[in-house]
N, C-alpha and C. Protein backbone atom coordinates (compact mmCIF):
# COMPACT_ATOMS: atom_id res chain seq x y z
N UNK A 1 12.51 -21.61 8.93
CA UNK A 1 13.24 -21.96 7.71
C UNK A 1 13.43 -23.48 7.64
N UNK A 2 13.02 -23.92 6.64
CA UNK A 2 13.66 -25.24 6.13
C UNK A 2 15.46 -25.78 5.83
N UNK A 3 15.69 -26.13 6.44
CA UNK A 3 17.61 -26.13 6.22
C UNK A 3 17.90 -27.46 5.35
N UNK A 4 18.56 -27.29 4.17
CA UNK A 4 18.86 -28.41 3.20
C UNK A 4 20.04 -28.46 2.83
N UNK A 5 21.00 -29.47 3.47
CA UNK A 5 22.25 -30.04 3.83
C UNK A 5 22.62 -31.02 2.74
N UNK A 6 24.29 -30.46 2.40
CA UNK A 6 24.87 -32.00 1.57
C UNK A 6 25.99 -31.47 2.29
N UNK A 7 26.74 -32.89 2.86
CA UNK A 7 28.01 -32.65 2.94
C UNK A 7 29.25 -33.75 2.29
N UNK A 8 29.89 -33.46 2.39
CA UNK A 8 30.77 -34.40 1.84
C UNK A 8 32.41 -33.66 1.29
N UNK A 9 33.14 -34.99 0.95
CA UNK A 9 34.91 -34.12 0.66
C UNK A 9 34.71 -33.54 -0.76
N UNK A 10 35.82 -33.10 -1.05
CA UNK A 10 36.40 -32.72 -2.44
C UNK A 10 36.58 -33.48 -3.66
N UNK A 11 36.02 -34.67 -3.30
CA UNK A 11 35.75 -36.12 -4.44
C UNK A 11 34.33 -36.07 -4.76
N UNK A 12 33.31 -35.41 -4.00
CA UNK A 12 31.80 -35.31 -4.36
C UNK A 12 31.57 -33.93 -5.35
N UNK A 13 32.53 -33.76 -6.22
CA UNK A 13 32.12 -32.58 -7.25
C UNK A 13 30.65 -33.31 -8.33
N UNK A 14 31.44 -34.13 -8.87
CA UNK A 14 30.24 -34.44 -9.74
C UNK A 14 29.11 -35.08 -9.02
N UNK A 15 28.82 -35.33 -7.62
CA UNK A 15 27.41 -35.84 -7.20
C UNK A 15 27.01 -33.99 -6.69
N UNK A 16 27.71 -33.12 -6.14
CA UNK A 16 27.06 -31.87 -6.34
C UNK A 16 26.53 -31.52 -7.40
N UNK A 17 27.46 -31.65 -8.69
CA UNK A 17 26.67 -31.64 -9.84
C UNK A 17 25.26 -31.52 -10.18
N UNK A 18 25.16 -32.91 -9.93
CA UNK A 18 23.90 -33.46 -10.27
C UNK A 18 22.57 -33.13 -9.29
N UNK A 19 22.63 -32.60 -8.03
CA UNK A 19 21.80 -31.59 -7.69
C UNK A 19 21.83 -29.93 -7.75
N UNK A 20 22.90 -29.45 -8.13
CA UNK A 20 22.81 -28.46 -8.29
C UNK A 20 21.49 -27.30 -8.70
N UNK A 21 20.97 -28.08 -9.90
CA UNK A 21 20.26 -27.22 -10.99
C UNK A 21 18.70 -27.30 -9.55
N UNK A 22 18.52 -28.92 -8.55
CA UNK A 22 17.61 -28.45 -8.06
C UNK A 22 17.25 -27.05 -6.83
N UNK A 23 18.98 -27.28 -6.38
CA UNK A 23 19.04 -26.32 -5.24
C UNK A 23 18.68 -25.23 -5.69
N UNK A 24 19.69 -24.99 -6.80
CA UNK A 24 19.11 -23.69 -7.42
C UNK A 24 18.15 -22.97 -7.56
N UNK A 25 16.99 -24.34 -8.14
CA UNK A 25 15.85 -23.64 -8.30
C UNK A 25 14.63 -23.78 -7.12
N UNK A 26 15.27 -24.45 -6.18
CA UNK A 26 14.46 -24.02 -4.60
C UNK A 26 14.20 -22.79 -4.07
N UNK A 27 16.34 -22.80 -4.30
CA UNK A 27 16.46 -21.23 -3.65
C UNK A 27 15.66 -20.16 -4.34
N UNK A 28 15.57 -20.12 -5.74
CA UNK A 28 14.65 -19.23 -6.58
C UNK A 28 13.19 -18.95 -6.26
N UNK A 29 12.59 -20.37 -5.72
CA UNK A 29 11.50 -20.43 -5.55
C UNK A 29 11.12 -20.25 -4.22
N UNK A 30 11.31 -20.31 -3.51
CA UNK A 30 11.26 -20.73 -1.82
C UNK A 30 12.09 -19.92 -1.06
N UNK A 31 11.64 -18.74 -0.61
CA UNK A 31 12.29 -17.78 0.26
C UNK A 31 12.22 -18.56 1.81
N UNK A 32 11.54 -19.29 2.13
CA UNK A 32 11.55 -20.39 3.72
C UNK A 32 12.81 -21.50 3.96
N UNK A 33 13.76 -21.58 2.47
CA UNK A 33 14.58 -22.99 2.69
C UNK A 33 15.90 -21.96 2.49
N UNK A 34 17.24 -22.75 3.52
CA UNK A 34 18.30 -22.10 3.69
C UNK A 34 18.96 -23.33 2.92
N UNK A 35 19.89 -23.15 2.08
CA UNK A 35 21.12 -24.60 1.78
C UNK A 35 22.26 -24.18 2.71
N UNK A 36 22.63 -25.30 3.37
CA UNK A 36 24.40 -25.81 3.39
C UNK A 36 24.94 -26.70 3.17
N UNK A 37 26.15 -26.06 2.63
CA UNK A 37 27.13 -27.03 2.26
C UNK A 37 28.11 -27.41 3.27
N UNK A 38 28.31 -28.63 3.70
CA UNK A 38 29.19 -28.98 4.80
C UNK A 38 30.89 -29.49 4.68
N UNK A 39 31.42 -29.52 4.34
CA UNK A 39 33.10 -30.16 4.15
C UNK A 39 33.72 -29.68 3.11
N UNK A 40 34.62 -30.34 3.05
CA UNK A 40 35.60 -29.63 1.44
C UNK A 40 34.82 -29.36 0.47
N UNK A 41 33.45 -30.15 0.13
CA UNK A 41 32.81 -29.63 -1.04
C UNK A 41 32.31 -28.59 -1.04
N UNK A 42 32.13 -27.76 -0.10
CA UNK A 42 31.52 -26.36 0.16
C UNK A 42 32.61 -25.37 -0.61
N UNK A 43 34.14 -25.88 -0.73
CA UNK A 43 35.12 -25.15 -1.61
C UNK A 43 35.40 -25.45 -2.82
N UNK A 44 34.38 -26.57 -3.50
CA UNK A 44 34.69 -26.96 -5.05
C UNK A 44 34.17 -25.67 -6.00
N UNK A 45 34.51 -25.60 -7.33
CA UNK A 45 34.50 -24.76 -8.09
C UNK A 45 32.76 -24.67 -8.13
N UNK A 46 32.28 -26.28 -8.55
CA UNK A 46 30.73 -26.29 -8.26
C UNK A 46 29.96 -25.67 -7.45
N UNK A 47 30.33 -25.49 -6.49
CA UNK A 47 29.78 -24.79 -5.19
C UNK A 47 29.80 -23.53 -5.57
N UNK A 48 30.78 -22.59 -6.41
CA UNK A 48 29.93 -21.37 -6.92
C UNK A 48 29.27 -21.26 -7.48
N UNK A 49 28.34 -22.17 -7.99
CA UNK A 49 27.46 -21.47 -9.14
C UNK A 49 26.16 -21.23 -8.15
N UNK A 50 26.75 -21.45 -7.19
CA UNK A 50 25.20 -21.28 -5.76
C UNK A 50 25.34 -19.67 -5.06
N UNK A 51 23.90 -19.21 -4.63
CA UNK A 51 24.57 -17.89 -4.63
C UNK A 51 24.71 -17.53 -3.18
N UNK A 52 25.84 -16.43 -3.03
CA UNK A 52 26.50 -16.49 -1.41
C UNK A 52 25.71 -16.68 -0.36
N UNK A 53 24.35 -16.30 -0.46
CA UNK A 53 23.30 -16.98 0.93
C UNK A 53 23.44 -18.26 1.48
N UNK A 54 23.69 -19.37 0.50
CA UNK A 54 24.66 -20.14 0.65
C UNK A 54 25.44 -20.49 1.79
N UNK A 55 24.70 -21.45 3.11
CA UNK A 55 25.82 -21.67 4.10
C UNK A 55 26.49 -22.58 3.60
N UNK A 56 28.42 -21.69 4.05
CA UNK A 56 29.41 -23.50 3.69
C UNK A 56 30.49 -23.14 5.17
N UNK A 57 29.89 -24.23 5.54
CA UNK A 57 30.63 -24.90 6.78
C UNK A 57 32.14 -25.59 6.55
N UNK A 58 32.88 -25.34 7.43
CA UNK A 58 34.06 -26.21 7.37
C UNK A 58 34.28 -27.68 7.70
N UNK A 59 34.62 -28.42 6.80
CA UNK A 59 35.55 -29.80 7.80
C UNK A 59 35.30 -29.97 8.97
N UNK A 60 35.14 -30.62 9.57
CA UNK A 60 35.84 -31.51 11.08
C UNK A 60 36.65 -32.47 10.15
N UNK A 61 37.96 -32.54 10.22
CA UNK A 61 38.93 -33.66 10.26
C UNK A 61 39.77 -34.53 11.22
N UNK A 62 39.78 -35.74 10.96
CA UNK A 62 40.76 -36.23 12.29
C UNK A 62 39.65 -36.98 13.47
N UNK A 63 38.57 -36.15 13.52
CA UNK A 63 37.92 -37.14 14.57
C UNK A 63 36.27 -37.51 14.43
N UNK A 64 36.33 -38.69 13.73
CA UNK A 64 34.89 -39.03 13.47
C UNK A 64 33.92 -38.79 13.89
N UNK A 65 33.79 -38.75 16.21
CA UNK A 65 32.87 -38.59 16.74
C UNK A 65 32.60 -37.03 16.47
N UNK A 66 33.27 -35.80 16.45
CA UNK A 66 33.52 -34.92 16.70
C UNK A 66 33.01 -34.29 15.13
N UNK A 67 32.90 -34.95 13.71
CA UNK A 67 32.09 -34.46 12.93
C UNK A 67 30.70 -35.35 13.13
N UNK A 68 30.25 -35.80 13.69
CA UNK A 68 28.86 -36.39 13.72
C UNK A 68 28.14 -35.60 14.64
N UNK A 69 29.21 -35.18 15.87
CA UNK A 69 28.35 -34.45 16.74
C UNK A 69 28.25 -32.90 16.07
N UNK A 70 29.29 -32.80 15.05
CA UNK A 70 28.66 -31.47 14.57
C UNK A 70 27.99 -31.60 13.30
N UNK A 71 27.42 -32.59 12.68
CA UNK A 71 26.33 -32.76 11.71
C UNK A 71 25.50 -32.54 12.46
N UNK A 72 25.27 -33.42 13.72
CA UNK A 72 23.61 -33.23 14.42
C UNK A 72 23.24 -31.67 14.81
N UNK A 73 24.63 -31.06 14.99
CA UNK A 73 24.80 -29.75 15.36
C UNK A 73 23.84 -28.70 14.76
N UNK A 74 23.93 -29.03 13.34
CA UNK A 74 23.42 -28.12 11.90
C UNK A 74 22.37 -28.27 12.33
N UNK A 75 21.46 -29.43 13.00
CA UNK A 75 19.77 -29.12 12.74
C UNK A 75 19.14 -29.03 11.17
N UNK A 76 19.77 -30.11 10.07
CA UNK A 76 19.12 -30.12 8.81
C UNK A 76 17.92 -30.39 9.33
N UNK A 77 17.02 -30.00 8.08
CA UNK A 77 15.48 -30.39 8.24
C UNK A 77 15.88 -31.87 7.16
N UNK A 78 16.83 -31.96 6.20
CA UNK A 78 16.96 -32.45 4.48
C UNK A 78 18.37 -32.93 4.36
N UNK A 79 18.68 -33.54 4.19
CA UNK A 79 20.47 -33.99 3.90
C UNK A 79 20.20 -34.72 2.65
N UNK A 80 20.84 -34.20 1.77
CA UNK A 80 21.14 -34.92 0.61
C UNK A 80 22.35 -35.73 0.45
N UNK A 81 21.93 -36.99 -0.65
CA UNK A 81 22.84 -38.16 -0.87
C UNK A 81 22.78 -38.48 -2.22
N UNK A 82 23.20 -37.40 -3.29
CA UNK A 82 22.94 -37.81 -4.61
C UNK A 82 24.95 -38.27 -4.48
N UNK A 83 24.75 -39.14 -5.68
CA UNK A 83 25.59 -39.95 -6.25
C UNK A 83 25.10 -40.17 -7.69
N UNK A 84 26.35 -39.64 -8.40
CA UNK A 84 26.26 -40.25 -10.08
C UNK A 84 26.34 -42.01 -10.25
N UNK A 85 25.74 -42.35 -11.16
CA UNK A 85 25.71 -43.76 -11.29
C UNK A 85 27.11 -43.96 -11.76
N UNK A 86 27.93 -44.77 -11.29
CA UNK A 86 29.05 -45.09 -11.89
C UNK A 86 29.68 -46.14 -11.31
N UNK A 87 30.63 -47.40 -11.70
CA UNK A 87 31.14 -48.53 -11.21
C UNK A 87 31.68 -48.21 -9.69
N UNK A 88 32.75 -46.87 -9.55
CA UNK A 88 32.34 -46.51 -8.35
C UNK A 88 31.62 -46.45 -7.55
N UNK A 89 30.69 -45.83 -7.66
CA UNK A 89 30.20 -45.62 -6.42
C UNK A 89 29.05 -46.86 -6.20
N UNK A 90 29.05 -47.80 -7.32
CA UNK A 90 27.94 -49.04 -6.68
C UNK A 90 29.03 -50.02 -5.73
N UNK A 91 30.12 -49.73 -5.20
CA UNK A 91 30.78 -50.57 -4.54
C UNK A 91 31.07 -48.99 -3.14
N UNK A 92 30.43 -48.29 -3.16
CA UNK A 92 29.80 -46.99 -1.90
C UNK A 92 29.09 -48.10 -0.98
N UNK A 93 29.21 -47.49 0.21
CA UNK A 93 27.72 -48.00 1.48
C UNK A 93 27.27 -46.89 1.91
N UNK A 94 26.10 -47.18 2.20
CA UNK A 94 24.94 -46.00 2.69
C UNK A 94 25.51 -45.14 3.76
N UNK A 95 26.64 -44.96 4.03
CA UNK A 95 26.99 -44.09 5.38
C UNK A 95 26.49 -42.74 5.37
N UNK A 96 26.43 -41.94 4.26
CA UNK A 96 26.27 -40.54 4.18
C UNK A 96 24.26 -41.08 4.77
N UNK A 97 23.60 -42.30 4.97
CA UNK A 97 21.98 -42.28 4.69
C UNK A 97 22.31 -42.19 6.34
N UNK A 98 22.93 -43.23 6.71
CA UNK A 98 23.47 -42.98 8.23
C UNK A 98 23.56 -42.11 9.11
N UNK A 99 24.63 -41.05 8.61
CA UNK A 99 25.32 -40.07 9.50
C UNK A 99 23.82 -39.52 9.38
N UNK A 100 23.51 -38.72 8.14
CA UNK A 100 22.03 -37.93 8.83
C UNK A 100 21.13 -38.65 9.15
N UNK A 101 20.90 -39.94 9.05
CA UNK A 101 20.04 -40.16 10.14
C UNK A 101 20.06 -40.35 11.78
N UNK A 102 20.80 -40.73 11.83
CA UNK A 102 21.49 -40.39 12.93
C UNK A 102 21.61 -38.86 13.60
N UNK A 103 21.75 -38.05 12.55
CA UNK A 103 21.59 -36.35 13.26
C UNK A 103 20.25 -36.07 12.71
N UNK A 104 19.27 -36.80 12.63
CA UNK A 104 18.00 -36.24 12.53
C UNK A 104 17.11 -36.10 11.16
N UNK A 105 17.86 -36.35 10.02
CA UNK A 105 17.42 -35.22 8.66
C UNK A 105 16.88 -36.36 8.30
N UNK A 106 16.08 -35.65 7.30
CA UNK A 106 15.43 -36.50 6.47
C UNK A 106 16.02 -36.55 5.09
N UNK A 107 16.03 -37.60 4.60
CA UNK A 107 17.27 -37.88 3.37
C UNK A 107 16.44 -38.37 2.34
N UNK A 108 17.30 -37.71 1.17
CA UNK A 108 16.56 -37.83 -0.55
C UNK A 108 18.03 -38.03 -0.88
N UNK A 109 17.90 -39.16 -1.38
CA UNK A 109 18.94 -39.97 -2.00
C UNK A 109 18.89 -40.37 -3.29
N UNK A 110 19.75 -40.16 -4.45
CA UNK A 110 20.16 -40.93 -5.73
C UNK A 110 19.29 -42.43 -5.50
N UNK A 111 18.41 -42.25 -6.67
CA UNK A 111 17.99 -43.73 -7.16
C UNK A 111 18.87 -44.90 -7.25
N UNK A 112 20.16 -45.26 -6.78
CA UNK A 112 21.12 -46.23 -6.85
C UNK A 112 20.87 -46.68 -6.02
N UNK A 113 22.07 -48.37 -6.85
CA UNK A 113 22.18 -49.38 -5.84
C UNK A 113 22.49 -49.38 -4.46
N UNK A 114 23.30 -48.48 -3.84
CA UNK A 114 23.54 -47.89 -2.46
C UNK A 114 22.36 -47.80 -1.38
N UNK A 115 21.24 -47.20 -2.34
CA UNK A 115 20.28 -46.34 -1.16
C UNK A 115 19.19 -47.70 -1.77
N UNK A 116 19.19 -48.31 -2.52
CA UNK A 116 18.03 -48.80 -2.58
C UNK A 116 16.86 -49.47 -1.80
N UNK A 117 17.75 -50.01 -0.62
CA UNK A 117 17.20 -51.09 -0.04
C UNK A 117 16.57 -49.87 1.32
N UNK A 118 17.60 -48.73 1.51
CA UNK A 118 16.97 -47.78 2.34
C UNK A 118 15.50 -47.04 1.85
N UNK A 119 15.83 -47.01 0.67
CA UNK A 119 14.11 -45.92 -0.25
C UNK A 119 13.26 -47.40 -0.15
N UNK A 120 13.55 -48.29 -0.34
CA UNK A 120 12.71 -49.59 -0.54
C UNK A 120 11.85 -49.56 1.07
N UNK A 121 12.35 -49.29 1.87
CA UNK A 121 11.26 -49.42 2.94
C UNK A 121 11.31 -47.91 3.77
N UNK A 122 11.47 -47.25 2.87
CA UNK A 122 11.00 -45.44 3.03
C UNK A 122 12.03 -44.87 3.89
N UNK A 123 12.96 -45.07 4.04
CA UNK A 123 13.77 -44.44 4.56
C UNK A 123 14.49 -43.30 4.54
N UNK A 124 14.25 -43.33 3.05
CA UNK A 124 14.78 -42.34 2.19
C UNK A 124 14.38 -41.93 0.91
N UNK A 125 14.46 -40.67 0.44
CA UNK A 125 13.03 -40.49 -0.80
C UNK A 125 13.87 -40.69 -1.93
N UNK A 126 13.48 -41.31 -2.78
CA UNK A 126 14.48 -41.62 -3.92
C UNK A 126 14.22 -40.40 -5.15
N UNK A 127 15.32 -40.19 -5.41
CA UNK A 127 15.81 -38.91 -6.42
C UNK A 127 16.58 -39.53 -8.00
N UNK A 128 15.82 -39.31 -9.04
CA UNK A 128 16.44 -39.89 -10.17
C UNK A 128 17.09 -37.77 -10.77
N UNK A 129 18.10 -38.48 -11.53
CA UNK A 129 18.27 -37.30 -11.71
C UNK A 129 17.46 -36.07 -12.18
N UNK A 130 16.57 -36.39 -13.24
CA UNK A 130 15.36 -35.11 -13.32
C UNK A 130 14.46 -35.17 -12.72
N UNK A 131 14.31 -35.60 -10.68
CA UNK A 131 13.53 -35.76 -10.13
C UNK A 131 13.61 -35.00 -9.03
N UNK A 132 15.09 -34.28 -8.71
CA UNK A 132 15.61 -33.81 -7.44
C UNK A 132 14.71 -32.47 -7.51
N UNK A 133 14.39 -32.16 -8.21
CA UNK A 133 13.66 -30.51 -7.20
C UNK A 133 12.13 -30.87 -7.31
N UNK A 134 11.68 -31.84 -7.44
CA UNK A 134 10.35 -32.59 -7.57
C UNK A 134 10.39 -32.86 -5.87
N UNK A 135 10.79 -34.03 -5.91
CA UNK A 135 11.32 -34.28 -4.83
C UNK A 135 11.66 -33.59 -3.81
N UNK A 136 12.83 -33.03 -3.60
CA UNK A 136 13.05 -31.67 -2.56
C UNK A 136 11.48 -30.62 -2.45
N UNK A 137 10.85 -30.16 -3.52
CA UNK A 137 9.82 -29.58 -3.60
C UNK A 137 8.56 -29.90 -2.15
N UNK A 138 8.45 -31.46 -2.69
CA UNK A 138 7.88 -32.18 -1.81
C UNK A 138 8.11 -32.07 -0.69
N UNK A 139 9.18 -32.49 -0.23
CA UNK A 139 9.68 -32.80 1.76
C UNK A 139 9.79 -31.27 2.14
N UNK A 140 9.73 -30.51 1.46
CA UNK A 140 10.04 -29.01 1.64
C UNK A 140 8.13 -28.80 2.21
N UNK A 141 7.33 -28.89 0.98
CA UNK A 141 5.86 -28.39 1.39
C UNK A 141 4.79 -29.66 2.16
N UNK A 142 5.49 -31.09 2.68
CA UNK A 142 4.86 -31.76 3.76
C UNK A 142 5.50 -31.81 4.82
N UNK A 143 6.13 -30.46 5.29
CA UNK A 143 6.35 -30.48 6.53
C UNK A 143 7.52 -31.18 7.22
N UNK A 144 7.59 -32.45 6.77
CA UNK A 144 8.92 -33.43 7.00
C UNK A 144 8.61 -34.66 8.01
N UNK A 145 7.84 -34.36 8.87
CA UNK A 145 7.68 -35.14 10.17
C UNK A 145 7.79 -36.72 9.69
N UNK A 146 7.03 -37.29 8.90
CA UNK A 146 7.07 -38.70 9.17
C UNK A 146 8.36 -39.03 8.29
N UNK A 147 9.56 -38.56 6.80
CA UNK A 147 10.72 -38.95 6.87
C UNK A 147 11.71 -39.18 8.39
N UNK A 148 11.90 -37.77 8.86
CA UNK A 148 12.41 -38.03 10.11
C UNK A 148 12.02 -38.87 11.13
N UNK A 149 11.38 -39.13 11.39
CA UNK A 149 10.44 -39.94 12.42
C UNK A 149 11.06 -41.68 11.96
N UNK A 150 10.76 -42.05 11.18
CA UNK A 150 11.16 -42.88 10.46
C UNK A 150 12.67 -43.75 9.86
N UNK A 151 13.27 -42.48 9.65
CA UNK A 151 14.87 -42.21 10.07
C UNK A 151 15.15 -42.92 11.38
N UNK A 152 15.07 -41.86 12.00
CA UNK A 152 15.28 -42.33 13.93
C UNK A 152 14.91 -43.44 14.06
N UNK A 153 13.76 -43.88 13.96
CA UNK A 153 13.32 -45.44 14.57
C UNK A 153 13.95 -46.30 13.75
N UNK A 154 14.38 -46.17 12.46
CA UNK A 154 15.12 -47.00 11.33
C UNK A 154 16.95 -47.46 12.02
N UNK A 155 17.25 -46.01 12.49
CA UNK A 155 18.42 -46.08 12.71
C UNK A 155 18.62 -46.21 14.45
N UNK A 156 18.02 -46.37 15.42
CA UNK A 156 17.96 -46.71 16.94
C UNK A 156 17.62 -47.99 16.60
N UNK A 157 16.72 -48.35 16.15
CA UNK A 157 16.26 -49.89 16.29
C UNK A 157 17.21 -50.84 15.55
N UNK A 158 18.08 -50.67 14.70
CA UNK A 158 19.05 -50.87 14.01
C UNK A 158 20.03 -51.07 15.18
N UNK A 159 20.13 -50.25 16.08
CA UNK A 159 21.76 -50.49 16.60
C UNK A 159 21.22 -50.84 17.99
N UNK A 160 19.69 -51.05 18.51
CA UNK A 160 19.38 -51.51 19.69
C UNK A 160 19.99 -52.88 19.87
N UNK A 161 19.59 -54.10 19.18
CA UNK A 161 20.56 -55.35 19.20
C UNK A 161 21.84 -55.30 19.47
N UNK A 162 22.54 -54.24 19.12
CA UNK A 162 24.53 -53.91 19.01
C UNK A 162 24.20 -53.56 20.21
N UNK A 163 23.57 -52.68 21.40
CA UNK A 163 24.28 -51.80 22.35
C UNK A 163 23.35 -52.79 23.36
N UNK A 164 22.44 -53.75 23.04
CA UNK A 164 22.11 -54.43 24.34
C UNK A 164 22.64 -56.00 24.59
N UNK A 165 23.56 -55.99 23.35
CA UNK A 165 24.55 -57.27 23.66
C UNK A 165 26.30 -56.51 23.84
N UNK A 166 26.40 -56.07 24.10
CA UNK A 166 27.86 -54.66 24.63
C UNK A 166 28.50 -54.52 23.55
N UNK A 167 27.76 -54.74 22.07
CA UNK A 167 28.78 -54.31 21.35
C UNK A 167 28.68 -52.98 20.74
N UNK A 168 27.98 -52.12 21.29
CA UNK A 168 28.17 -50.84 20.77
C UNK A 168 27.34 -50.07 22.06
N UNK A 169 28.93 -49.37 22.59
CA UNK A 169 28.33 -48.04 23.62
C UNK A 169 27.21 -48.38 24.78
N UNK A 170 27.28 -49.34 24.96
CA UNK A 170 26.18 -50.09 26.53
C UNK A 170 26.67 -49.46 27.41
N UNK A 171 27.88 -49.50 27.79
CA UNK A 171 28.30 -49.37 29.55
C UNK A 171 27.53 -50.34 30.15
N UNK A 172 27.34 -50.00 31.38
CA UNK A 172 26.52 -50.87 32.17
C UNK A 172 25.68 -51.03 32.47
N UNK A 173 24.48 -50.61 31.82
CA UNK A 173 23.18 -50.47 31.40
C UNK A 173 22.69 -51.02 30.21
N UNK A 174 22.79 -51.60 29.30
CA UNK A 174 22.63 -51.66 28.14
C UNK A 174 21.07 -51.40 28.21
N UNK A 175 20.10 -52.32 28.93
CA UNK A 175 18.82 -51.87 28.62
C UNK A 175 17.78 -50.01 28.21
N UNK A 176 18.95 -49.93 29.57
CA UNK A 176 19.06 -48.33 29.78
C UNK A 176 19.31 -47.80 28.57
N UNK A 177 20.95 -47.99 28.08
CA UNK A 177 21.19 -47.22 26.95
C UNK A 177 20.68 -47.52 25.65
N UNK A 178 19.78 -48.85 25.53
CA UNK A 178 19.33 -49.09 24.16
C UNK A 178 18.14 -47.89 24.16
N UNK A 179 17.14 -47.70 25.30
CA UNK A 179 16.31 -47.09 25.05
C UNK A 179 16.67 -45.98 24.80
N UNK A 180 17.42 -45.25 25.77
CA UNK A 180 18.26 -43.88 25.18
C UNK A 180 18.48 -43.91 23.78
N UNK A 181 19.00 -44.99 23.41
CA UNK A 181 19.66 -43.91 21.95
C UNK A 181 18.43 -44.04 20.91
N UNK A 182 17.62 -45.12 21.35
CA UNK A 182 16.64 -45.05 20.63
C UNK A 182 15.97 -43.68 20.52
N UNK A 183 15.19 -43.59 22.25
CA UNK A 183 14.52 -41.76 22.18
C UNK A 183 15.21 -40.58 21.48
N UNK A 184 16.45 -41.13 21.24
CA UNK A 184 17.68 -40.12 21.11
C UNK A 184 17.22 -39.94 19.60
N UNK A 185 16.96 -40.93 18.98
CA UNK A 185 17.52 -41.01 17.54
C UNK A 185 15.82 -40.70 16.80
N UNK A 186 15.29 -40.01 17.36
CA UNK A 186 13.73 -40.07 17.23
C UNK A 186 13.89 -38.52 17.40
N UNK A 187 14.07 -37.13 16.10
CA UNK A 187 14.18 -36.19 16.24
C UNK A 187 13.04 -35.84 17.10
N UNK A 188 13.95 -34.49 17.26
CA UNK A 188 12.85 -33.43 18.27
C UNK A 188 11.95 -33.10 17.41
N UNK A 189 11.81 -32.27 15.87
CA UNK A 189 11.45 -32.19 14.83
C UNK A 189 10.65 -32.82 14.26
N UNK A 190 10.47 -34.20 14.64
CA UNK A 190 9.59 -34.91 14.41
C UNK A 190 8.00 -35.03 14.85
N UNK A 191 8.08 -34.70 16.17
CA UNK A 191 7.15 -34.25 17.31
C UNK A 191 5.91 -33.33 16.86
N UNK A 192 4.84 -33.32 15.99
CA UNK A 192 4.24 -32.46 15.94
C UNK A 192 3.26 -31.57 16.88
């Protein structure tokens, strides 16, 4: 099965919104792809119009490390990052492009200012709004390997500089642990 992840709080109604109509019509089409929904938005009113096959996961609240280690947990193949265009959210940072990359997924993100500079050197597949089940369609029937792949090395090589000068998680190795989180951050999934 293909697993296709959004998570987010109870303030992401209207960016569920705006993928909705594609999930929908995945699930219609594509008996191989599972959706979940991860955090408070899995309890918005939006979230019913999806039908109960539908995984919705609870919250982790209170401890940051402790929902990241259970994003990576899920094993998405797909994490979505749609966002409505609005004065809001162009003052957003890419964290939601982050957290799943960091747990592995490969991410289709809202055509906005946020993700741009991430889709600009492929990081992430860019989604205009009548583009999301085009899109999803896609990463669904190529398999996935080189988004993820790409991800990982985007996001290890990113924080190799931070953890081999001690500012992020070295201990006393840093050489050691840069390479770790690098291999780390280089899904299993990726591996063909």
């Amino acid at each position: 099965a293909v697993v296709v992840g959004y998570m987010g709080s109870a303030s992401h109604g209207p960016d569920l919104e705006l993928v909705l109509p594609a999930l929908e019509a995945l699930l219609a089409r594509r008996r191989e792809v599972r959706v979940e929904l991860f955090g408070s938005v899995a309890r918005l009113p939006q979230a019913e119009r999806l039908p109960d096959a539908v995984v919705r996961r609870d919250v982790v609240s209170g401890d940051y490390a402790a929902f990241r280690r259970r994003l990576a947990d899920l094993q998405w193949d797909i994490g979505l990052a749609p966002l409505v265009a609005s004065p809001y959210n162009r003052c957003k940072t890419a964290t939601k492009w982050a957290e799943y990359a960091e747990a592995g997924a490969a991410v289709v993100a809202s055509d906005v200012e946020v993700y741009r500079l991430r889709i600009a050197c492929g990081a992430a597949a860019p989604a205009s709004p009548s583009q999301w089940t085009q899109m999803l369609t896609r990463l669904v029937d190529s398999g996935m390997p080189a988004p993820i792949l790409l991800n990982g090395l985007i996001w290890g090589l990113w924080h190799a500089p931070l953890i081999l000068t001690g500012q992020y998680a070295a201990g006393s190795h840093p050489m050691l642990a840069a390479c770790l989180f690098l291999t780390g951050t280089v899904d299993r999934k990726s591996v063909v």
